[in-house]
Protein backbone atom coordinates (compact mmCIF):
# COMPACT_ATOMS: atom_id res chain seq x y z
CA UNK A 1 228.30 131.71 80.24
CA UNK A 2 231.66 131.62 78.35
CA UNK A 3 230.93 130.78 74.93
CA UNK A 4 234.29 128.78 74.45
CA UNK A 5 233.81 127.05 77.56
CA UNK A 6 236.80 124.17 77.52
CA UNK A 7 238.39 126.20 74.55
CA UNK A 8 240.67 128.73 77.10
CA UNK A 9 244.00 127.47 75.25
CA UNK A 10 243.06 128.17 72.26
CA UNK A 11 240.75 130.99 72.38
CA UNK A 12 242.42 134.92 73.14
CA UNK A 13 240.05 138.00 74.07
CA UNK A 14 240.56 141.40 72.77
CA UNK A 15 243.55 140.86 70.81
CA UNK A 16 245.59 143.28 68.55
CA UNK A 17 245.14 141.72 65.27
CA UNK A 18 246.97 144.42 63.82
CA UNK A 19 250.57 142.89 64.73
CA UNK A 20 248.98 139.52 63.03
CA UNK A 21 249.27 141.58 59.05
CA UNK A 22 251.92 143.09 57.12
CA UNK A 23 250.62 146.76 57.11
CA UNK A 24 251.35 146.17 61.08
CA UNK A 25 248.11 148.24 61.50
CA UNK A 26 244.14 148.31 62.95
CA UNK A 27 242.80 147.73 66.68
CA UNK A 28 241.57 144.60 68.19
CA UNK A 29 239.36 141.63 67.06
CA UNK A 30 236.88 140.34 69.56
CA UNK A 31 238.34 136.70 69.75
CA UNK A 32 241.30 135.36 68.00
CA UNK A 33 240.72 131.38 68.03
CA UNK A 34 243.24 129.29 66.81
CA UNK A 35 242.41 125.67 65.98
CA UNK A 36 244.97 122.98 66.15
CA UNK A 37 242.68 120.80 64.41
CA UNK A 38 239.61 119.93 61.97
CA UNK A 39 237.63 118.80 65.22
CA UNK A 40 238.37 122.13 67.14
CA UNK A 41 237.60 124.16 63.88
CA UNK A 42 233.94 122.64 63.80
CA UNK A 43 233.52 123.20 67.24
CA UNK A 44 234.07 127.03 66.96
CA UNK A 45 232.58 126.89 63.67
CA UNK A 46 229.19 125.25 65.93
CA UNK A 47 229.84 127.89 68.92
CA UNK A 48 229.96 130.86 66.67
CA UNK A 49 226.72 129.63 65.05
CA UNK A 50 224.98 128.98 67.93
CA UNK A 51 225.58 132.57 69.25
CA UNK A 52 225.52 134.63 66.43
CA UNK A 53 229.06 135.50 66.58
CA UNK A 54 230.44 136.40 62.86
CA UNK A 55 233.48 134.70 61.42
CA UNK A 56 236.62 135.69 59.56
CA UNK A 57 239.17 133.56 58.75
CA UNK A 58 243.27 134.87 59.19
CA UNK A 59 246.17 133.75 56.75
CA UNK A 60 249.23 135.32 57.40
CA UNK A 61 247.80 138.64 57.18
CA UNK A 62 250.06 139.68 53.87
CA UNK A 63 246.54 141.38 51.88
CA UNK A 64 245.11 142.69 55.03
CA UNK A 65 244.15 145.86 56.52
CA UNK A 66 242.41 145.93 59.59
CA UNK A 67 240.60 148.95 60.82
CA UNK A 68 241.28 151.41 63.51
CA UNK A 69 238.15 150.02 65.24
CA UNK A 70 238.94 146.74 64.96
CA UNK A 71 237.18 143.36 64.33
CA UNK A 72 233.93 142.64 65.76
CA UNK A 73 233.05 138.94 66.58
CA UNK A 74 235.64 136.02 66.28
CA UNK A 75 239.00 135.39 63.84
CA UNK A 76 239.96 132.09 63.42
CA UNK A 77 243.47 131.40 62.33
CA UNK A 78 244.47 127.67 61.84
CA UNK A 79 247.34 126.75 63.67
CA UNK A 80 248.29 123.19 64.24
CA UNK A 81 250.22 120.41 62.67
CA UNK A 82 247.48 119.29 61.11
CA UNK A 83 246.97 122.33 59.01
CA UNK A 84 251.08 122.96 58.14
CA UNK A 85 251.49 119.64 57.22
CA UNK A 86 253.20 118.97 53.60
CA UNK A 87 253.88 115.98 52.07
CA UNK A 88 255.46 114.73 48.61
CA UNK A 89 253.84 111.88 46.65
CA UNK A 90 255.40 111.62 43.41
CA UNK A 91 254.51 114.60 41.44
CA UNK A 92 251.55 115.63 43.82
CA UNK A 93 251.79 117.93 46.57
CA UNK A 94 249.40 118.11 49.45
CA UNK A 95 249.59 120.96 51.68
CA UNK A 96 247.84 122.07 54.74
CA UNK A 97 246.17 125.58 54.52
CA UNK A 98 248.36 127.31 57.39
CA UNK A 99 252.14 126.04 55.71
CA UNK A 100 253.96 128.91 54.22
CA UNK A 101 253.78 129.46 50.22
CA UNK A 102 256.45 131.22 49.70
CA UNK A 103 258.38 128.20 52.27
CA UNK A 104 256.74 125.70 50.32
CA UNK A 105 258.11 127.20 46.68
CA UNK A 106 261.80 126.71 47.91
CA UNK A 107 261.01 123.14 48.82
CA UNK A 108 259.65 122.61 45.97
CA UNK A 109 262.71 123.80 43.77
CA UNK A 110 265.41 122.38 45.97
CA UNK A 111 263.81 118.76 45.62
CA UNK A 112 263.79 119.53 41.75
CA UNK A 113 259.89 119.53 41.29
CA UNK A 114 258.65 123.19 39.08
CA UNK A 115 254.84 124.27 39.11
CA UNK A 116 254.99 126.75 41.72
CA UNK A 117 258.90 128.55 41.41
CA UNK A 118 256.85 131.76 39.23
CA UNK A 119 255.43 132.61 42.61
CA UNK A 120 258.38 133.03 44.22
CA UNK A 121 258.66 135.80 47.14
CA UNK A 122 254.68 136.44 46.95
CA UNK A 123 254.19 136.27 50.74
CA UNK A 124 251.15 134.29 52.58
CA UNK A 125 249.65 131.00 53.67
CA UNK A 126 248.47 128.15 50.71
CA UNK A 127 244.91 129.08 52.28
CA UNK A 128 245.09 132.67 51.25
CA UNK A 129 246.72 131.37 48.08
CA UNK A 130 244.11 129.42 46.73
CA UNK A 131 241.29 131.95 48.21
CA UNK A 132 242.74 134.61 45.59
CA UNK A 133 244.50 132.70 43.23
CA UNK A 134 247.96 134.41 44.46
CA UNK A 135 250.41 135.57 41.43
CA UNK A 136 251.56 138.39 39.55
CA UNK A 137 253.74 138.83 36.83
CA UNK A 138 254.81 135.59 36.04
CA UNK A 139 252.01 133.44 37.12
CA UNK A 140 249.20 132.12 39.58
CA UNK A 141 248.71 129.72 41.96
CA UNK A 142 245.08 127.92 40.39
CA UNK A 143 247.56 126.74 37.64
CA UNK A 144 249.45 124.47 39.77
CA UNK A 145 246.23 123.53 42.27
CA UNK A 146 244.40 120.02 41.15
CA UNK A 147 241.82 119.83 43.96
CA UNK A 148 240.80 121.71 47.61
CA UNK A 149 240.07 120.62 50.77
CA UNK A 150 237.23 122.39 52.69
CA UNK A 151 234.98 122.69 55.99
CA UNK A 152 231.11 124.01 55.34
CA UNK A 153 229.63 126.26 58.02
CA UNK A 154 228.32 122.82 59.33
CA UNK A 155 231.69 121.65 59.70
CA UNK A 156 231.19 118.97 57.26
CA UNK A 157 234.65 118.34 54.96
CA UNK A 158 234.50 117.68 51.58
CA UNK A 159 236.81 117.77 48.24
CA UNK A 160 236.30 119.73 45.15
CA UNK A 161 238.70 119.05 42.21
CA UNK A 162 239.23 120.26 38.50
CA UNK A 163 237.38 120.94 36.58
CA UNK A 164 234.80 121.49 38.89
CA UNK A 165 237.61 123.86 40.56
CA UNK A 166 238.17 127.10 38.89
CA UNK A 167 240.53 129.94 39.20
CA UNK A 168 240.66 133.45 37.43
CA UNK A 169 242.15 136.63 38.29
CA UNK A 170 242.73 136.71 41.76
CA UNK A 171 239.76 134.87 42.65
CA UNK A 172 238.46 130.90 42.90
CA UNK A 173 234.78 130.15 42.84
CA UNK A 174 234.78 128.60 46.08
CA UNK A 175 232.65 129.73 48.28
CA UNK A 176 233.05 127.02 51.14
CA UNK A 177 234.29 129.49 53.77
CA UNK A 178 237.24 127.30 55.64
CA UNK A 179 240.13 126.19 53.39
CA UNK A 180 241.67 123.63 54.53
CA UNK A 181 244.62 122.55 52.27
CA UNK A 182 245.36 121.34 48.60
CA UNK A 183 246.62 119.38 46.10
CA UNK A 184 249.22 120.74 43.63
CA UNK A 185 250.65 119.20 40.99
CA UNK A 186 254.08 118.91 40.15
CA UNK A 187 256.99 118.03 37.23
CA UNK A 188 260.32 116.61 37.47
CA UNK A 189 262.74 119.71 36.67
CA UNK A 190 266.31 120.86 36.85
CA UNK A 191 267.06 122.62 40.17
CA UNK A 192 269.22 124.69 39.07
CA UNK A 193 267.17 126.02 36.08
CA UNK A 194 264.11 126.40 38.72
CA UNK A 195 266.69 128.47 40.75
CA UNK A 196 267.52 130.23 38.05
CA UNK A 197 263.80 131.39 38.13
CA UNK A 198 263.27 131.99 41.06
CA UNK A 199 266.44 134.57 41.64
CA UNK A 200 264.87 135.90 38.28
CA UNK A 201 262.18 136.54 40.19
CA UNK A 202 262.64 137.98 42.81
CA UNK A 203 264.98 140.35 40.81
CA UNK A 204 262.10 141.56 39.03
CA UNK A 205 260.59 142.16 42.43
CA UNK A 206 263.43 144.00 43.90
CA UNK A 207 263.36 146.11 40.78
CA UNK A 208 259.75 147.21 41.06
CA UNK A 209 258.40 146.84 44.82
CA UNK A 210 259.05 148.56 47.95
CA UNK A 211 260.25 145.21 49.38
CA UNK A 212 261.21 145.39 53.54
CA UNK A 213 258.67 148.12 54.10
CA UNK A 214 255.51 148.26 55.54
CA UNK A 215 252.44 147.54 52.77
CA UNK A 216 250.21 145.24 51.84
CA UNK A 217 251.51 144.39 48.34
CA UNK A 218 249.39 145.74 45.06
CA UNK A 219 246.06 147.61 46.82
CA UNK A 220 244.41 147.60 43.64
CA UNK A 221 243.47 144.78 40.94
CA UNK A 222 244.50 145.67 37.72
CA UNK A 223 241.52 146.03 35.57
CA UNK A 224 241.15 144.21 32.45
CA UNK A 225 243.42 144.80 29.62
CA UNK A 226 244.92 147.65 32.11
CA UNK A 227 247.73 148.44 35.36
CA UNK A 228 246.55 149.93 38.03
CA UNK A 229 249.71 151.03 38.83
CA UNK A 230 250.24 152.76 35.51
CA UNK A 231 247.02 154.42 35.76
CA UNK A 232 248.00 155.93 39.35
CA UNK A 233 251.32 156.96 38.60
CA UNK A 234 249.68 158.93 35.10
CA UNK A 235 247.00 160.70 37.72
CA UNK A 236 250.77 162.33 39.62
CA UNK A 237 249.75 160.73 42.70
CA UNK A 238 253.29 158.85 43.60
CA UNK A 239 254.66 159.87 46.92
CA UNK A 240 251.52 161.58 47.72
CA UNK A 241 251.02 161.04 51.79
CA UNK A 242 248.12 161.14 54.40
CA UNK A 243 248.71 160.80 58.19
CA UNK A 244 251.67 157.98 57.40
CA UNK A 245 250.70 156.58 54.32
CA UNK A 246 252.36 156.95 51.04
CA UNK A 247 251.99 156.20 47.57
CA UNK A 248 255.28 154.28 46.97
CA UNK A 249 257.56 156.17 44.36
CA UNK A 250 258.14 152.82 43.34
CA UNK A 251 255.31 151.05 42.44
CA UNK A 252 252.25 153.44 42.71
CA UNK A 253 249.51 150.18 43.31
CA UNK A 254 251.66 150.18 47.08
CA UNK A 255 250.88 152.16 50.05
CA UNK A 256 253.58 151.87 52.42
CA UNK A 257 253.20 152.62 56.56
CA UNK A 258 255.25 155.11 58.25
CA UNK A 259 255.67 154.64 61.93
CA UNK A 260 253.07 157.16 62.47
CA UNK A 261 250.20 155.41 60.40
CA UNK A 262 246.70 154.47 61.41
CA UNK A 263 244.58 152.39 58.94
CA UNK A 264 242.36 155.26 58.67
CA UNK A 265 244.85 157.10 56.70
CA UNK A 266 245.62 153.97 54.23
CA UNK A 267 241.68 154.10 53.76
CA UNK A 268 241.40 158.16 52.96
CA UNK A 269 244.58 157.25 50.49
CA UNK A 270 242.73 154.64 48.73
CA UNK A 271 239.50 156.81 48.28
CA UNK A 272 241.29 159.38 47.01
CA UNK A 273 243.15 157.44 44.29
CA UNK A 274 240.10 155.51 42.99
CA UNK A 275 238.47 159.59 43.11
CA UNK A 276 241.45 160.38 40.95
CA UNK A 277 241.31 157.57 38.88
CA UNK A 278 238.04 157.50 38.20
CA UNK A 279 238.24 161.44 37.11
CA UNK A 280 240.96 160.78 34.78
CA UNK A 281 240.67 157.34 33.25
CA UNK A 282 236.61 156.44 34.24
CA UNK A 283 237.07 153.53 35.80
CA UNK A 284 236.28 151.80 38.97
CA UNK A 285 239.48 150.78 40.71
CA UNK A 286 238.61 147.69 42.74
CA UNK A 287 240.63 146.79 46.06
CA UNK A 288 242.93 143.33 45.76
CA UNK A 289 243.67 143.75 49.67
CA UNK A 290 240.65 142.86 52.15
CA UNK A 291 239.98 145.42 54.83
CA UNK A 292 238.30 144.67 58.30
């Protein structure tokens, strides 16, 4: 018996998730499902339960690595108008959990509303952003975010809101595993000035990160009071290669993929700079990316 029975358009076997992330690497996943809607996202939800079938839930793949072997059991990656809808109410944003954040900051500043123009050219989906409280060096997403909307492994929706809502360093304490969109509040500003920002921005960017190559942004969160970058860099390891993946002589918290790279070689990287770091500084690097 098919398990997604009446599911064939949305529902793909054996598929390279790899070409689905920004390190472009990693074998296949099992299923990829792709919901166009909160009633086909509780049926899989139901299906996968009902057959034991584990879950994980795809973005837009920017803090991903998946493995050489691939991803057992079923990735769901929400796909239809319901879930990229965004829509301007005054100074409150709602936005589904599959639109674009880096899309939606744009938006925002051409229509002369600030709150979200510090995250400018941080890449992934408003899902992914409120799962790890996106940012970097001039802010995070939680700041802006007033209140979720989320699916229980029952498929039950439900709302949680500040205060109940809280974000810290690249992490939220929900634990609901389906996000489905948010609120985000808004101020009146000056375009231009919010421009302004945002070219400031992505200046800063330019500057600092191996932009237009093959990574998964930072690999590392910076531990408290510390940069993880620093710390690499200080243990000699920039440009430092395995198989095809580098230490980037530009920012050492980015390995970058060579056309020759498997994810095993970004993993042997990464367990040899926390092994270095760890010598040198005594502490316990801990990953920002996810790996499969």
């Amino acid at each position: 018996m098919n398990i997604f029975s009446g599911l064939e358009k949305i529902v793909e076997k054996d598929y390279p998730l790899g070409k689905n992330t920004w390190f472009g690497l990693g074998g296949n996943a099992d299923y990829l499902i792709c919901p166009q809607n909160t009633d086909q996202l509780a049926d899989v939800i139901k299906r996968c339960s009902e057959n034991e079938l584990p879950i994980h839930v795809l973005g837009l793949g920017s803090n991903l690595l998946i493995t050489d072997d691939g991803v057992k059991g079923a990735v769901v990656r929400l796909a239809g108008d319901e879930f990229l809808q965004v829509k301007f109410e005054g100074q409150v944003l709602t936005a589904g959990a599959a639109a674009e954040l880096n899309k939606l900051v744009l938006d925002c500043v051409r229509k002369g509303f600030g709150g979200l123009e510090a995250l400018a050219g941080i890449p992934g989906s408003i899902g992914g952003a409120v799962r790890m409280n996106a940012g970097g060096h001039f802010g995070d997403f939680g700041s802006a975010v007033e209140a979720v909307t989320l699916m229980d492994n029952e498929g039950n929706i439900f709302e949680r809101a500040k205060p109940d809502l809280s974000f810290d360093y690249r992490s939220t304490n929900i634990t609901a595993r389906f996000i489905l969109g948010a609120k985000i509040h808004l101020f009146e500003a000056d375009p231009q000035q919010l421009l302004k920002t945002v070219k400031e921005v992505w200046i800063y960017k330019k500057n600092t990160q191996p932009l237009n190559i093959k990574s998964a942004g930072c690999i590392f969160k910076n531990p408290r009071g510390m940069s993880a970058g620093a710390m690499i860099d200080r243990t000699g390891l920039k440009g430092t290669k395995i198989g095809g993946a580098v230490i980037s002589e530009k920012h050492a918290n980015f390995i970058t993929a060579e056309d020759d790279c498997k994810s095993g070689d970004v993993i042997e990287l990464i367990e040899k700079v926390k092994k270095e770091v760890k010598e040198k500084f005594d502490v316990e690097l801990e990953l920002e990316i996810e790996i499969w």
